[in-house]
C-alpha atoms as a PDB file:
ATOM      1  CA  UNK A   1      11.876 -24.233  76.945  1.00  0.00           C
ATOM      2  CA  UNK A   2      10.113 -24.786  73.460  1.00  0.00           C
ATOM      3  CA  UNK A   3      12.242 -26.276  70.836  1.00  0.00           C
ATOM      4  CA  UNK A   4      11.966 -22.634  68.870  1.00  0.00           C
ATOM      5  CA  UNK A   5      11.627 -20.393  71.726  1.00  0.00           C
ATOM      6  CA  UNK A   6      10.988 -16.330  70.223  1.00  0.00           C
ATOM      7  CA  UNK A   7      13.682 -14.535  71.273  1.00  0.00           C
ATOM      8  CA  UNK A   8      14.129 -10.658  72.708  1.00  0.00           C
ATOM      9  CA  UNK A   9      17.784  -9.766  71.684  1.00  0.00           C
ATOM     10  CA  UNK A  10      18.985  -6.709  74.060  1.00  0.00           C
ATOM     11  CA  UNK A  11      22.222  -5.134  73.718  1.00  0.00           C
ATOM     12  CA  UNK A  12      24.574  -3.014  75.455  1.00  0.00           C
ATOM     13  CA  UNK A  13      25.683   0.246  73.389  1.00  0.00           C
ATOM     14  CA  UNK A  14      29.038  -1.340  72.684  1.00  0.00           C
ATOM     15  CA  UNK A  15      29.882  -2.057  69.181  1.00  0.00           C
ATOM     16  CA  UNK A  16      30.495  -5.768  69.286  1.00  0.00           C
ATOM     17  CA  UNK A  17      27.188  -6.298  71.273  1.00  0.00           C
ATOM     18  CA  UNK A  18      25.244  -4.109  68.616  1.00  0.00           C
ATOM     19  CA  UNK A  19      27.292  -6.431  65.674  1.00  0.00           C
ATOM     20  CA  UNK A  20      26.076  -9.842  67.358  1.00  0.00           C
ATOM     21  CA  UNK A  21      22.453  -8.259  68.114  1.00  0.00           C
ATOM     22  CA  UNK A  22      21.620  -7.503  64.497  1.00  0.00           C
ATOM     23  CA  UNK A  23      23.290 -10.713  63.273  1.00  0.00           C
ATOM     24  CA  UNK A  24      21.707 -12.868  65.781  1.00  0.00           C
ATOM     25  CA  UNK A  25      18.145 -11.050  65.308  1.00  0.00           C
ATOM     26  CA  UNK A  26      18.442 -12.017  61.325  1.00  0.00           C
ATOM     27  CA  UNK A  27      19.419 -15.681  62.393  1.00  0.00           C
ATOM     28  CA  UNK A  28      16.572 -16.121  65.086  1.00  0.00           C
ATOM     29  CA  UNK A  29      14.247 -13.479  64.640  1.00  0.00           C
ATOM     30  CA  UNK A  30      13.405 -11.007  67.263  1.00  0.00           C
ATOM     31  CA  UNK A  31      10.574  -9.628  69.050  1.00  0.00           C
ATOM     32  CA  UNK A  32       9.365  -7.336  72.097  1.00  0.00           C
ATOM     33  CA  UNK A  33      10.515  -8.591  75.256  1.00  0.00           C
ATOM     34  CA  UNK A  34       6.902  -8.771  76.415  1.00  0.00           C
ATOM     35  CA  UNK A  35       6.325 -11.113  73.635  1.00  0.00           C
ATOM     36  CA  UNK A  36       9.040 -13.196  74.213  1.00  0.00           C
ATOM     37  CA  UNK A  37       9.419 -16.658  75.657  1.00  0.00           C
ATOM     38  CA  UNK A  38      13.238 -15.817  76.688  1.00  0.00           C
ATOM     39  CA  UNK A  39      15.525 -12.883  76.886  1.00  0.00           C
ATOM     40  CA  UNK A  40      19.094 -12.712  75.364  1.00  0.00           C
ATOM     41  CA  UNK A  41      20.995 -10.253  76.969  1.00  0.00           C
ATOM     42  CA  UNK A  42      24.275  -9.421  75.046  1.00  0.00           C
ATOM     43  CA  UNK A  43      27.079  -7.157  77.096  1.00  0.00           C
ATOM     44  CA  UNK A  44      28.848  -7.617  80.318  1.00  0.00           C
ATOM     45  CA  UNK A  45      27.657  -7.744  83.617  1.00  0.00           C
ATOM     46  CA  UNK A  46      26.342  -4.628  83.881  1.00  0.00           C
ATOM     47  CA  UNK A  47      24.266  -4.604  80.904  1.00  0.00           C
ATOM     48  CA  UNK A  48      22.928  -7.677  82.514  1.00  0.00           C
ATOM     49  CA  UNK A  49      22.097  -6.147  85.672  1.00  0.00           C
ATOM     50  CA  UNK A  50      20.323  -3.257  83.591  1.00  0.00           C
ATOM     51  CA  UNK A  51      18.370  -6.073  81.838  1.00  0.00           C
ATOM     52  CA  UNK A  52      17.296  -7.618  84.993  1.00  0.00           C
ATOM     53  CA  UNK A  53      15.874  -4.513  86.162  1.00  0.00           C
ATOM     54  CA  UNK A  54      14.258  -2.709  82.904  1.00  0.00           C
ATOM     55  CA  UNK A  55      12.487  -6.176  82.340  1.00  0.00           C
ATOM     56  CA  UNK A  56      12.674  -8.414  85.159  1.00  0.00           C
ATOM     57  CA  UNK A  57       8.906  -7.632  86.145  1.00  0.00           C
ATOM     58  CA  UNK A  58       7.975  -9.421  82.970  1.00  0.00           C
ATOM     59  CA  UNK A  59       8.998 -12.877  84.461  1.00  0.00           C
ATOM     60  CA  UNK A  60      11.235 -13.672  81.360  1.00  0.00           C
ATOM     61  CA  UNK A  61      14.278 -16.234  81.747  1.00  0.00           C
ATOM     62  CA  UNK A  62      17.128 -14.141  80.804  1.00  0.00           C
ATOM     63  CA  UNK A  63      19.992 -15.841  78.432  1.00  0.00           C
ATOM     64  CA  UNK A  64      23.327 -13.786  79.039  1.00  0.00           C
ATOM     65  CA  UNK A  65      26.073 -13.931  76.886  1.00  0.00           C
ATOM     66  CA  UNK A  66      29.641 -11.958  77.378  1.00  0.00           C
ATOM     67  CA  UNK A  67      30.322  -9.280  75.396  1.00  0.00           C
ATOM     68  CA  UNK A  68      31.634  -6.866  77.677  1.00  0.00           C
ATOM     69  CA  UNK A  69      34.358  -6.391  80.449  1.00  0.00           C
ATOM     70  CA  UNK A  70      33.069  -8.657  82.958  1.00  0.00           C
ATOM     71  CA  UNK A  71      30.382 -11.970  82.628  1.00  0.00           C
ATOM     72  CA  UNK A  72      30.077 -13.033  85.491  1.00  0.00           C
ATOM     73  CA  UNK A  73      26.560 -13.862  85.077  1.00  0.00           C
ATOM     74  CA  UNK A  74      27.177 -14.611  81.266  1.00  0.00           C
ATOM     75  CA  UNK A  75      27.626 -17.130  78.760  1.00  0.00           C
ATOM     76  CA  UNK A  76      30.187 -17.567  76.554  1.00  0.00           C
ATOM     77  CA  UNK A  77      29.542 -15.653  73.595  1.00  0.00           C
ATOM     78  CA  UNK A  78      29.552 -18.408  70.648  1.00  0.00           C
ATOM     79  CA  UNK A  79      28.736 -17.225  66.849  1.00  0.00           C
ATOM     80  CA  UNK A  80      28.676 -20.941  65.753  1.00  0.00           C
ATOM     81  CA  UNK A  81      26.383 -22.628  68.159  1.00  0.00           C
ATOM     82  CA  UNK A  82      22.849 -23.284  67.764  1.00  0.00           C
ATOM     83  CA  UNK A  83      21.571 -20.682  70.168  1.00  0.00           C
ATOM     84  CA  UNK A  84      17.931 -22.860  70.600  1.00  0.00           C
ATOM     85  CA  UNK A  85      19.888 -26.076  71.242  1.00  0.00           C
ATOM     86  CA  UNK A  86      21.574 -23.488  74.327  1.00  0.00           C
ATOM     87  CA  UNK A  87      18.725 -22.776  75.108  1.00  0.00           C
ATOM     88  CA  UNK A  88      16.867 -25.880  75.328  1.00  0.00           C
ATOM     89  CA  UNK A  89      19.783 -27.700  77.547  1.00  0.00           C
ATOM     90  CA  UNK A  90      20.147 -24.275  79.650  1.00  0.00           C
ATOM     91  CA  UNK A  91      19.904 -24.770  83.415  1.00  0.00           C
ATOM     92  CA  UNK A  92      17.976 -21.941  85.496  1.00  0.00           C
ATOM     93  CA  UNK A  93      19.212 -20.569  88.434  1.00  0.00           C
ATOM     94  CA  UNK A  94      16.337 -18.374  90.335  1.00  0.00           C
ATOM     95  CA  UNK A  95      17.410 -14.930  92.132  1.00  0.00           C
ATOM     96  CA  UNK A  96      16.038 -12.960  94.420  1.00  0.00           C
ATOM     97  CA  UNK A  97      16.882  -8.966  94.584  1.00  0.00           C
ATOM     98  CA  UNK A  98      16.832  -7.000  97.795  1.00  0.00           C
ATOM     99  CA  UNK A  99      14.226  -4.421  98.248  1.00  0.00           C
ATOM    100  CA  UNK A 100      16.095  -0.941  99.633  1.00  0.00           C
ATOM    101  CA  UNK A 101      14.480   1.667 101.506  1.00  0.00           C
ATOM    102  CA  UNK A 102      16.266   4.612 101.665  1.00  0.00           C
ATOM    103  CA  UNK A 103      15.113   8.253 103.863  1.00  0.00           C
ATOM    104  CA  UNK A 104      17.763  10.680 103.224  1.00  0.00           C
ATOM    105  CA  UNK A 105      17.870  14.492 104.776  1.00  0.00           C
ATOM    106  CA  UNK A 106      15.608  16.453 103.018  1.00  0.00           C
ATOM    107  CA  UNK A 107      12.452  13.675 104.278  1.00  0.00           C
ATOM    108  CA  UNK A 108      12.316  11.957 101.060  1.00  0.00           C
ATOM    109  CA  UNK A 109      11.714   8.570 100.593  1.00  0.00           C
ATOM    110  CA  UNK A 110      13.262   6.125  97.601  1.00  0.00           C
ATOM    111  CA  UNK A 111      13.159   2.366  96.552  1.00  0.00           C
ATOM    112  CA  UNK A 112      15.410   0.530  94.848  1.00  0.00           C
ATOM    113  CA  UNK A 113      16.024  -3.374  93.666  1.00  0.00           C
ATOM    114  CA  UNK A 114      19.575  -4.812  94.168  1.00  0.00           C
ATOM    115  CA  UNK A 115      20.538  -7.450  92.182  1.00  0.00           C
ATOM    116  CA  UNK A 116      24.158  -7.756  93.463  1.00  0.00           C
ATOM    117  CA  UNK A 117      24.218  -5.479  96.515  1.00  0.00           C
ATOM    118  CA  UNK A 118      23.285  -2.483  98.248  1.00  0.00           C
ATOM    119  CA  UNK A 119      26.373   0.011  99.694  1.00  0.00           C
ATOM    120  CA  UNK A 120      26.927   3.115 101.940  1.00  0.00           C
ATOM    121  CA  UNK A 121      29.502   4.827 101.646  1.00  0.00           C
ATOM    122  CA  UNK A 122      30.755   7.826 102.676  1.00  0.00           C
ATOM    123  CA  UNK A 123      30.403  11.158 100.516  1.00  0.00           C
ATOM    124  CA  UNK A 124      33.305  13.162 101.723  1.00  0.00           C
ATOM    125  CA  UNK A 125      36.687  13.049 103.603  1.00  0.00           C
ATOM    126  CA  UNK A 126      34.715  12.264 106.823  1.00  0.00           C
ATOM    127  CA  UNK A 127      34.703   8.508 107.916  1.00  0.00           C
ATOM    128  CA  UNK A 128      30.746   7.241 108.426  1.00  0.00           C
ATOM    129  CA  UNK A 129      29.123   6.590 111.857  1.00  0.00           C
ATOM    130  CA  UNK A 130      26.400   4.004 111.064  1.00  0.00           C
ATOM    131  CA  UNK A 131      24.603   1.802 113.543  1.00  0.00           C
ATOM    132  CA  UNK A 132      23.059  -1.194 112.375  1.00  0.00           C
ATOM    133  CA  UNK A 133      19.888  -2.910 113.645  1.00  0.00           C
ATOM    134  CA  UNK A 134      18.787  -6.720 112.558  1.00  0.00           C
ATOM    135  CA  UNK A 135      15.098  -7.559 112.745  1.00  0.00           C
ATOM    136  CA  UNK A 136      14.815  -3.995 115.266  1.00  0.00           C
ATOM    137  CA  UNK A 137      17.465  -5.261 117.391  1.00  0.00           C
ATOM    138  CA  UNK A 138      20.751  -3.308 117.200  1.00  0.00           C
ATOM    139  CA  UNK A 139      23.882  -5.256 116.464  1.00  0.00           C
ATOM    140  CA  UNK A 140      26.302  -2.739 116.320  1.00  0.00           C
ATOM    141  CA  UNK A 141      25.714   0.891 117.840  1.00  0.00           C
ATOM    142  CA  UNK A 142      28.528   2.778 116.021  1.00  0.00           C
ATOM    143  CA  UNK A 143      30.485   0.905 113.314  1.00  0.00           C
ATOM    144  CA  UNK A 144      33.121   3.992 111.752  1.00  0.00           C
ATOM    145  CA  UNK A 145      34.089   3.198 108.388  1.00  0.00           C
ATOM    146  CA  UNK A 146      34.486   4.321 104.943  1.00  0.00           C
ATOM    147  CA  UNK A 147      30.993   2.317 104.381  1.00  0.00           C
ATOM    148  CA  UNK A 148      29.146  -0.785 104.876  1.00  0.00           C
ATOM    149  CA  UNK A 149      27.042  -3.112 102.219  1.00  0.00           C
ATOM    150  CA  UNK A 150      24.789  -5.820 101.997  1.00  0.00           C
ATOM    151  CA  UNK A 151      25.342  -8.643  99.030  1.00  0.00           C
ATOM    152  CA  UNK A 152      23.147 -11.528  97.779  1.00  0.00           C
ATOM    153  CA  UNK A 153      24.901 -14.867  97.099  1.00  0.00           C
ATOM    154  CA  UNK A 154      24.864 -13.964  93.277  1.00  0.00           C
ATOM    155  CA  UNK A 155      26.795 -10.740  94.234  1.00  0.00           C
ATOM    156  CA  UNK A 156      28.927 -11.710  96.495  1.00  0.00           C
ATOM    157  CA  UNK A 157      31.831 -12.485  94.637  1.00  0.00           C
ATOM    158  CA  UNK A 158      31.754  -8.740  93.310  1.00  0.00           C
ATOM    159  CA  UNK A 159      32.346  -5.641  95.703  1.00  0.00           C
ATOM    160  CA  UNK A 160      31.361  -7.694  98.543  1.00  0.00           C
ATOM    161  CA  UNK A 161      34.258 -10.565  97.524  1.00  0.00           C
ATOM    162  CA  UNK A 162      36.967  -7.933  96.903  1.00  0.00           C
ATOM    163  CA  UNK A 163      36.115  -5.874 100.590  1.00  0.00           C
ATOM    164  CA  UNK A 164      37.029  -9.439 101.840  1.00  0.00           C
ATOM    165  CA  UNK A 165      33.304 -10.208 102.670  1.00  0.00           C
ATOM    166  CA  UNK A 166      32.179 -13.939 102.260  1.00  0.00           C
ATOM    167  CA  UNK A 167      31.643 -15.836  98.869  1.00  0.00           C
ATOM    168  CA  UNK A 168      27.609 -16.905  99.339  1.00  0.00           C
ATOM    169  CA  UNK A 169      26.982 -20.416  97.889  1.00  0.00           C
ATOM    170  CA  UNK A 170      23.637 -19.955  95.529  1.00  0.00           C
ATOM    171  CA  UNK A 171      20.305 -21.058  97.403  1.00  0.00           C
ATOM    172  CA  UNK A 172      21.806 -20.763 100.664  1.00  0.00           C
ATOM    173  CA  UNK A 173      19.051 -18.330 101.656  1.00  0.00           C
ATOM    174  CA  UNK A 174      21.770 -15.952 103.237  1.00  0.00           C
ATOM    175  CA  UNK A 175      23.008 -12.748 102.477  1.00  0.00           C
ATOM    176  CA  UNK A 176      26.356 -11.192 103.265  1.00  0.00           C
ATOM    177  CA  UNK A 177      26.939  -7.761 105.484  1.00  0.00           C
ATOM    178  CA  UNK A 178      30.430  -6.754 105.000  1.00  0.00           C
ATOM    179  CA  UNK A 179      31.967  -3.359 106.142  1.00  0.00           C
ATOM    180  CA  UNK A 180      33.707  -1.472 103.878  1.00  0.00           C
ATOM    181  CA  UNK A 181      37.319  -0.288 105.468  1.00  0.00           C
ATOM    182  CA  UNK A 182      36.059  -0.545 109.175  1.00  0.00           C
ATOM    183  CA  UNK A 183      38.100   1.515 112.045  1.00  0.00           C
ATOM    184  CA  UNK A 184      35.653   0.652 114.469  1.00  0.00           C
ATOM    185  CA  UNK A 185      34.941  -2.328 115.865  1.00  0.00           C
ATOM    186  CA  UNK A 186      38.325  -2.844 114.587  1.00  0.00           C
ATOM    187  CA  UNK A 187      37.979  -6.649 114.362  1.00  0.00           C
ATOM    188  CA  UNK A 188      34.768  -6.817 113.296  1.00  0.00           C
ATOM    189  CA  UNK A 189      34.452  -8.517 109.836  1.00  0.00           C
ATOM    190  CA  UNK A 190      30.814  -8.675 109.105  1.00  0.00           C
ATOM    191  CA  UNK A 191      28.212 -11.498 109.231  1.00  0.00           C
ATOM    192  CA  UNK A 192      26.342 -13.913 107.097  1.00  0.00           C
ATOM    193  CA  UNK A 193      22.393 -13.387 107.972  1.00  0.00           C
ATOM    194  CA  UNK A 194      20.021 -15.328 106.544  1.00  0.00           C
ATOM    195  CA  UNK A 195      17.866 -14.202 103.821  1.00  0.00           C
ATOM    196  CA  UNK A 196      14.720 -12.835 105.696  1.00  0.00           C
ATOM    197  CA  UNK A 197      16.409 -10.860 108.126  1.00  0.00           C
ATOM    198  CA  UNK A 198      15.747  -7.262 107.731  1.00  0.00           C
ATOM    199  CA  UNK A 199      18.892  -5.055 107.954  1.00  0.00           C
ATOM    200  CA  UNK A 200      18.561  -1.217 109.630  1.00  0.00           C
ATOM    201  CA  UNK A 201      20.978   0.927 108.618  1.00  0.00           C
ATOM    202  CA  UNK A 202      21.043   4.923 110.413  1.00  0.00           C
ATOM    203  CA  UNK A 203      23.459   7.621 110.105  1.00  0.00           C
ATOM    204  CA  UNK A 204      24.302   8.976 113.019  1.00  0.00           C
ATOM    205  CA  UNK A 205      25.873  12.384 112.079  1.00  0.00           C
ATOM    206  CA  UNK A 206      24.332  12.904 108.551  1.00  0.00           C
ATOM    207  CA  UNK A 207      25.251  16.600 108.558  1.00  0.00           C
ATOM    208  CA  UNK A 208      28.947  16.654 108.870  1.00  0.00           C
ATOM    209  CA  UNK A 209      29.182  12.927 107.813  1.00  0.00           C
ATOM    210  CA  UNK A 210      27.320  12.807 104.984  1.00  0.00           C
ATOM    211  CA  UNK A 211      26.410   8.981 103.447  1.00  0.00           C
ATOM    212  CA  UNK A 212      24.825   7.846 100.082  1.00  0.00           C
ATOM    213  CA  UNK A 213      23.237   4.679  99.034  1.00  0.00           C
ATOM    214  CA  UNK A 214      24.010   2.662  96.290  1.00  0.00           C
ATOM    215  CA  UNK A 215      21.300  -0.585  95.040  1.00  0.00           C
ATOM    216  CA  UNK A 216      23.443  -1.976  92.190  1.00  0.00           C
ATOM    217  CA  UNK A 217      23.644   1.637  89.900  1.00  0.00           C
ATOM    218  CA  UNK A 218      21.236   3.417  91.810  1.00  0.00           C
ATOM    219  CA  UNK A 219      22.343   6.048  93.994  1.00  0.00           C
ATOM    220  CA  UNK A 220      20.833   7.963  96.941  1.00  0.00           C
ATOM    221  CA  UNK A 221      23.270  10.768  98.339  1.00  0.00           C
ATOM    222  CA  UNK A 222      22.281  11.960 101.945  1.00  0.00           C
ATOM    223  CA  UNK A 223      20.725   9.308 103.129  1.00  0.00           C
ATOM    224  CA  UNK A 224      19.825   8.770 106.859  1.00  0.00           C
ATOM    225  CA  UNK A 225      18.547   5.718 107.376  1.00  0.00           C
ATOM    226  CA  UNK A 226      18.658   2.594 104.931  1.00  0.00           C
ATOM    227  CA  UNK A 227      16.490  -0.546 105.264  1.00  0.00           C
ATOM    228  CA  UNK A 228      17.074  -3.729 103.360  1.00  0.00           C
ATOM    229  CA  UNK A 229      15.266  -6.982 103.085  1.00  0.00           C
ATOM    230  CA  UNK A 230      15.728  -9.641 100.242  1.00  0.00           C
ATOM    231  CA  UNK A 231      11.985  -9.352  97.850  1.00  0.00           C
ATOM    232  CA  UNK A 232      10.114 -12.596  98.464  1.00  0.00           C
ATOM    233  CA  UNK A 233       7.904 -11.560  96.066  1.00  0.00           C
ATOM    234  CA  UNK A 234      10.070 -10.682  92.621  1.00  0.00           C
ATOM    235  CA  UNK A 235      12.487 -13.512  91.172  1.00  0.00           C
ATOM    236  CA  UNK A 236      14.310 -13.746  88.090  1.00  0.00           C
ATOM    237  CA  UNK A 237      15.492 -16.475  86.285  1.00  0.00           C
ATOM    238  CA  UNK A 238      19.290 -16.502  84.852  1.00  0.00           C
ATOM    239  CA  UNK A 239      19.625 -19.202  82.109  1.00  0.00           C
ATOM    240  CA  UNK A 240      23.132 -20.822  81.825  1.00  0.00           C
ATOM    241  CA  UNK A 241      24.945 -23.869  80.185  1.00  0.00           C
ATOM    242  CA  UNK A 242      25.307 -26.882  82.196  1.00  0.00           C
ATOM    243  CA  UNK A 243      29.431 -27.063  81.573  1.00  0.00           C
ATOM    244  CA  UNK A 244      29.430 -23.938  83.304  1.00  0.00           C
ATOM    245  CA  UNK A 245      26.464 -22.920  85.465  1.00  0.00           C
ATOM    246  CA  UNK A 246      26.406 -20.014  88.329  1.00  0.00           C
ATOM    247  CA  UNK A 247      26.362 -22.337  90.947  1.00  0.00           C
ATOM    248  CA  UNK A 248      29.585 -24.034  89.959  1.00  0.00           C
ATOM    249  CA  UNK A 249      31.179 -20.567  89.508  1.00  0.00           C
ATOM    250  CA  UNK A 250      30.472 -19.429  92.824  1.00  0.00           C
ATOM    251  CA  UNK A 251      31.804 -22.827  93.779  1.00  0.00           C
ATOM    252  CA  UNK A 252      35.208 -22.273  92.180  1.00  0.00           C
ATOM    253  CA  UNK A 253      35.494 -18.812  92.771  1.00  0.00           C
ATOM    254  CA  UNK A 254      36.664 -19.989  96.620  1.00  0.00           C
ATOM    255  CA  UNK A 255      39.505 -22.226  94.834  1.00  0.00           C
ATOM    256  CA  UNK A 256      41.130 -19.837  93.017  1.00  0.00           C
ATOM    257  CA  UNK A 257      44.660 -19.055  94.754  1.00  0.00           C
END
């Protein structure tokens, strides 16, 4: 990172994100995001996943600070600080999204990037029948539940952590399936896969049990049959402060009682 790195400054619609935006922009300039050396993403978690995915084709390190409900993947907001000295002593950690394939009843087809995770879940009263095949083998011929997902290490500690699926240590090269409310198998608690395996999901009674598809905020209703393979080929790079990196919160996040 340059000593004066130009700066994109993106902001979620909330009022105290706006605030910091403009007075950050007249502190440090601002610029296109395809001009920029580094992104500064200013919101909560979910502004940051919106980030990642309006801009994370550019190949931009992205600078998160929390402004919103949840920061996970933030910074510390910090009015005071000399955001370039941040950003020079930043450490990267590099993500890779899942790539979702979705075919739903009507014979379309749909894509979708997951930065966090990819979920089923079930659209009405009716629990879901899903089977689920790894690498074209099937694993599980009829799991009934209220839904089942699939969670990168960087998401894990989100829906996947709180539906009692695994916390993912970052660079492991594994992802987490986790069902969601399971009936049956009735002991079965999911799996940690690694990172190339490619994860079959198919409805088996679509009509009266009808399932939809989430990838992080975008939704597929009537889906019958889900693939899902982590992208070898897109990565993004999260900037954070050393004192408290991503890989340290994951790390603590299994110590907290």
């Amino acid at each position: 990172m340059t000593a004066s790195p130009r700066i994109a400054f993106l902001a979620s619609t909330a009022e105290p994100a706006q605030r910091a935006r403009a007075d950050m922009a007249a502190r440090y300039g601002d610029c296109a995001p395809a001009d920029a050396d580094v992104l500064v993403s200013l919101g909560g978690d979910g502004f940051m996943l919106q980030t990642l995915h309006r801009h994370g084709d550019l190949g931009k390190p992205v600078f998160g600070m929390k402004l919103g409900t949840v920061g996970f993947l933030m910074n510390h907001y910090r009015e005071e600080d000399d955001l370039y000295a941040r950003l020079a002593d930043a450490e990267p950690a590099h993500l890779h999204p899942l790539e979702m394939l979705a075919q739903t009843e009507s014979g379309t087809t749909t894509g979708s990037l997951a930065y966090n995770d990819v979920s089923l879940l079930r659209q009405t009263r009716q629990a879901a029948h899903i089977s689920i095949d790894l690498n074209g083998q099937t694993r599980v011929e009829e799991l009934i539940c209220d839904g089942v997902l699939v969670s990168t290490p960087a998401g894990s500690t989100a829906y996947n952590y709180s539906a009692h699926g695994p916390i993912l240590p970052l660079g492991s090269h594994t992802i987490a399936l986790t069902p969601l409310a399971p009936y049956r198998p009735r002991r079965w608690r999911g799996a940690i896969l690694k990172a190339d395996t490619e994860v079959r999901f198919r409805v088996l009674d679509p009509y009266k049990r009808p399932v939809s598809v989430t990838a992080d905020s975008h939704e597929t209703r009537d889906v019958v049959e889900v693939t899902i393979r982590e992208s070898r080929e897109r990565r993004v790079t999260l900037l954070f402060d050393p004192e408290h990196n991503l890989e340290e919160r994951i790390l603590s996040e299994q110590f907290m009682f």
